[in-house]
N, C-alpha and C. Protein backbone atom coordinates (compact mmCIF):
# COMPACT_ATOMS: atom_id res chain seq x y z
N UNK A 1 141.16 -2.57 41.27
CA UNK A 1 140.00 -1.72 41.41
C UNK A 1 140.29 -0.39 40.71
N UNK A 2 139.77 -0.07 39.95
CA UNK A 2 139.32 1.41 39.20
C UNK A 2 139.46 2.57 40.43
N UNK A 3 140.18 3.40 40.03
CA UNK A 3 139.72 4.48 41.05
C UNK A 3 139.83 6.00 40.07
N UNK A 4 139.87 6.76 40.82
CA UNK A 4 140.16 8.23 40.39
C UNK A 4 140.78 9.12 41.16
N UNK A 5 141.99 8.42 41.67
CA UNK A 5 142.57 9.04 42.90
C UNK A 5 143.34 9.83 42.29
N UNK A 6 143.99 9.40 41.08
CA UNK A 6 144.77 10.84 40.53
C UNK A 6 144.50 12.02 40.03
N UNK A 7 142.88 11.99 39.78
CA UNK A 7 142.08 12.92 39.30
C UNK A 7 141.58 13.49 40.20
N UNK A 8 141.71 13.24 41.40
CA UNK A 8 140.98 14.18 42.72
C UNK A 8 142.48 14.52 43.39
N UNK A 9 143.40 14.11 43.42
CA UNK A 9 144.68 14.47 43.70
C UNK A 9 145.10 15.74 43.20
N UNK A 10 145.30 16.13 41.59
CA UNK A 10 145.38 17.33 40.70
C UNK A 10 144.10 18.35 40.97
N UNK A 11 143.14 18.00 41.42
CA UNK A 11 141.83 18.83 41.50
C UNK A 11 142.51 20.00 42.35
N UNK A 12 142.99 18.74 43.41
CA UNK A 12 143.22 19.38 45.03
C UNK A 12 144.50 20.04 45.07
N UNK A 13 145.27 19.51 44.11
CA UNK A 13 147.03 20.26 43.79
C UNK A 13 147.48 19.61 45.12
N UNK A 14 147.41 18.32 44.73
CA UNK A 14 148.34 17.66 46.06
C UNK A 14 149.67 16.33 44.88
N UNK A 15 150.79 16.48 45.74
CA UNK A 15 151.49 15.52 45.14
C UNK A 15 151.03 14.40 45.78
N UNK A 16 151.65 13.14 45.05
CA UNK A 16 151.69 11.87 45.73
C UNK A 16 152.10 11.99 47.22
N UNK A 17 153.45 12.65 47.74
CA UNK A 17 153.81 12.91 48.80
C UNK A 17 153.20 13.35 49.55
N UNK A 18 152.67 14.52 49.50
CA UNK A 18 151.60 15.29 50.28
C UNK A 18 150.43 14.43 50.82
N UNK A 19 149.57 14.20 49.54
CA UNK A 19 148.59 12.99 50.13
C UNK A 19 148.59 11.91 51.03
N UNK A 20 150.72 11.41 50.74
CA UNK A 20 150.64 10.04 51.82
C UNK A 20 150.66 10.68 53.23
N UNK A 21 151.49 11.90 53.30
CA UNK A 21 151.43 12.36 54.50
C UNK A 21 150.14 12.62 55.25
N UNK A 22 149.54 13.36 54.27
CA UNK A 22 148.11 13.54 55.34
C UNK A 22 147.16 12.22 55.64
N UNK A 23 147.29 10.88 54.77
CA UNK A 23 146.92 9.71 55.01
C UNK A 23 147.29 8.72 56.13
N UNK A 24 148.71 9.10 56.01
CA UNK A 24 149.81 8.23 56.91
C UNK A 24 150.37 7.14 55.77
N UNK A 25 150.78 7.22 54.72
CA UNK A 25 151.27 6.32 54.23
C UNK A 25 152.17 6.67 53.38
N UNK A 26 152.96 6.24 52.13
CA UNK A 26 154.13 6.88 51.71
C UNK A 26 153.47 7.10 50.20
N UNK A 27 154.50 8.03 49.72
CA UNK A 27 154.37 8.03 48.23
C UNK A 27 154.00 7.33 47.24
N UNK A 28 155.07 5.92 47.52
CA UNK A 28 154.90 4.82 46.86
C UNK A 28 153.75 4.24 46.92
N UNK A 29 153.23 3.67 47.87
CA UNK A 29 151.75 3.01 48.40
C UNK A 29 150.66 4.03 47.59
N UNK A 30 150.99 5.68 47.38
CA UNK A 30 149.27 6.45 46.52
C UNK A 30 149.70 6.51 45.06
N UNK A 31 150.88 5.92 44.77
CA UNK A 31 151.20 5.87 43.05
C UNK A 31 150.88 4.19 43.18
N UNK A 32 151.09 3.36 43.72
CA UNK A 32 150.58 1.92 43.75
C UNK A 32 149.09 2.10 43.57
N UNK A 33 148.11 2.72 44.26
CA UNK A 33 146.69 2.65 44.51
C UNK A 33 146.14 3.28 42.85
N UNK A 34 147.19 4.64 42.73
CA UNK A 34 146.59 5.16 41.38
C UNK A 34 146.94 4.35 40.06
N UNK A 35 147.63 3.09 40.05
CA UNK A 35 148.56 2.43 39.13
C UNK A 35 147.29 1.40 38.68
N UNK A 36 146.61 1.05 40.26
CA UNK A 36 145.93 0.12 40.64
C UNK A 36 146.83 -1.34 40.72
N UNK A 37 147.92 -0.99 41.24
CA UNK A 37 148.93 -2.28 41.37
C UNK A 37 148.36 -2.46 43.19
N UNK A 38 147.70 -1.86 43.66
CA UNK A 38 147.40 -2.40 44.78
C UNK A 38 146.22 -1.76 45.51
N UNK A 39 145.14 -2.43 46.04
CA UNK A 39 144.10 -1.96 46.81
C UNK A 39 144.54 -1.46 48.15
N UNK A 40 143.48 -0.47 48.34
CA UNK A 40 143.91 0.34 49.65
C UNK A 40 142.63 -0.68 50.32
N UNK A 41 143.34 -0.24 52.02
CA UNK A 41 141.77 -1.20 52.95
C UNK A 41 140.74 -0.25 52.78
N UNK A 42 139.55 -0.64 53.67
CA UNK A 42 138.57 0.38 53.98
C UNK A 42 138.81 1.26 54.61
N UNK A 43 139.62 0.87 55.43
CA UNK A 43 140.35 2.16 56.36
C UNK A 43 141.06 3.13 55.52
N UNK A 44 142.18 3.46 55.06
CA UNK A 44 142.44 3.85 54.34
C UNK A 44 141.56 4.40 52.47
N UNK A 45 141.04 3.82 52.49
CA UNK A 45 140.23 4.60 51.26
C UNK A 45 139.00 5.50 52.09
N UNK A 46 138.73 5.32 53.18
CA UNK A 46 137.99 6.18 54.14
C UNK A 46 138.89 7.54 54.46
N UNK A 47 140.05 7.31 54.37
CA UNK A 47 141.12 8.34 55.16
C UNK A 47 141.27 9.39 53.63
N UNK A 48 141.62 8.37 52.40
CA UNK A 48 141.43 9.18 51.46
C UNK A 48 140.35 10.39 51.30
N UNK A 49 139.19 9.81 51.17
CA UNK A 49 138.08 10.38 50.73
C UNK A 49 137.62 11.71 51.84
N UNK A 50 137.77 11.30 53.02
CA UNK A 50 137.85 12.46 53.94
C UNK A 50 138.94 13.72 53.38
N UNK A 51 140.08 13.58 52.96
CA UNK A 51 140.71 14.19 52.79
C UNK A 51 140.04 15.42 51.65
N UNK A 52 139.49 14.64 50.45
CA UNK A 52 138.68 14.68 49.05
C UNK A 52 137.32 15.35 49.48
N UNK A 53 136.70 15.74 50.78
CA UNK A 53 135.34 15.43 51.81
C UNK A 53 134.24 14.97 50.62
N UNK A 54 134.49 13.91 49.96
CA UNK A 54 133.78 13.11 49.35
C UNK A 54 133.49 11.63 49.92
N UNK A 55 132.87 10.74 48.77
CA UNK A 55 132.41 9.32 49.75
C UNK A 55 133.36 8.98 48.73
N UNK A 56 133.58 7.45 49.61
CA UNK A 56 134.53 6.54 48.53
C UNK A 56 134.20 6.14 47.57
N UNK A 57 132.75 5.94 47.31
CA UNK A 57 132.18 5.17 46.26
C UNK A 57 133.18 6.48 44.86
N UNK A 58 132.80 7.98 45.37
CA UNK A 58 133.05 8.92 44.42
C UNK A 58 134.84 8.43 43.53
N UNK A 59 135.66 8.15 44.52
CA UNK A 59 136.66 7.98 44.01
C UNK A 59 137.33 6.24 43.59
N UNK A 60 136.72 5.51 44.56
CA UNK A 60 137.31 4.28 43.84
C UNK A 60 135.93 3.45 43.34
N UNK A 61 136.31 2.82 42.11
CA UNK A 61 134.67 2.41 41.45
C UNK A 61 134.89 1.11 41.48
N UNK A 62 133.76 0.42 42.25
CA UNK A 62 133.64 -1.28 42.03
C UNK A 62 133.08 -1.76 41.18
N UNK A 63 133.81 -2.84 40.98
CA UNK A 63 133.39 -3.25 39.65
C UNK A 63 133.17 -5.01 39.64
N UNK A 64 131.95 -5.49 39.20
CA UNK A 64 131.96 -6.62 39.88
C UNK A 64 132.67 -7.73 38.53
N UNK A 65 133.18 -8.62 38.65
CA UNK A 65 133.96 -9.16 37.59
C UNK A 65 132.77 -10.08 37.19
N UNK A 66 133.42 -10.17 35.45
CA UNK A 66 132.37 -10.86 34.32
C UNK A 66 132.18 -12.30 35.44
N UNK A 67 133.10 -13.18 35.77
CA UNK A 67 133.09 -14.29 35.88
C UNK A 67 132.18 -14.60 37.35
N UNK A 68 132.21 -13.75 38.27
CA UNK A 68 131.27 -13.51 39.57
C UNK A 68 129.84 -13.64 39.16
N UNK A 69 129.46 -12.70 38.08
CA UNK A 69 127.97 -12.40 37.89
C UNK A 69 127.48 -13.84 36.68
N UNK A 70 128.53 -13.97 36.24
CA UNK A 70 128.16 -15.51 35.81
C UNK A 70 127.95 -16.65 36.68
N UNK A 71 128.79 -16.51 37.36
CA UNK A 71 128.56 -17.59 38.63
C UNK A 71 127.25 -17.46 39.14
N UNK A 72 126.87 -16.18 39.71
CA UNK A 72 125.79 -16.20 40.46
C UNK A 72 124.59 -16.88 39.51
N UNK A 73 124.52 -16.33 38.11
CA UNK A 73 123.50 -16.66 37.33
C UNK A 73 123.35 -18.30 37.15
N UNK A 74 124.65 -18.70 36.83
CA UNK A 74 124.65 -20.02 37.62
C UNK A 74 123.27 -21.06 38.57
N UNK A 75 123.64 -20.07 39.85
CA UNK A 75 122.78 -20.45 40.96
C UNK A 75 121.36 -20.62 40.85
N UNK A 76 121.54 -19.79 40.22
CA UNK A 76 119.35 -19.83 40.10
C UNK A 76 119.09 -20.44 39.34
C-alpha cells in the first residue's frame, strides 16, 4: 500500500523512533510501513493519523489492483 508516512513524519520533525513510541510500536515496524514492506492494521494506521490529526485516507492511499477491477468487469 502507498502511503505518505514519511512525508507527514518530516512535516512533524518526528524520527522513526519517536513516532513508534507515541504509536506503541518500534522503529523498525514505521520504516517497514514507509518502505511499504508491510501494512499497518486499521488500528494502527488510525493511531498514526491521530497522531498527524488527519484521516487515514490523507496518509495511506488505496489503490485497487489492475487485476481486481478486471475481474469485477468480468462479472457483468
Amino acid at each position: 500500500m502507498k502511503n505518505r508516512l514519511k512525508e507527514f513524519r518530516e512535516i512533524f520533525k518526528l524520527t522513526q523512533e519517536q513516532l513508534g513510541e507515541l504509536v506503541g510500536v518500534s522503529r523498525q515496524a514505521i520504516n517497514s510501513i514507509e518502505t511499504e514492506k508491510f501494512e499497518p492494521s486499521i488500528w494502527l494506521a488510525y493511531d498514526i493519523s491521530k497522531v498527524f490529526n488527519c484521516s487515514i485516507e490523507d496518509i495511506f492511499l488505496l489503490k485497487i489492483a489492475k487485476e481486481n477491477q478486471d475481474h469485477d468487469k468480468a462479472e457483468v
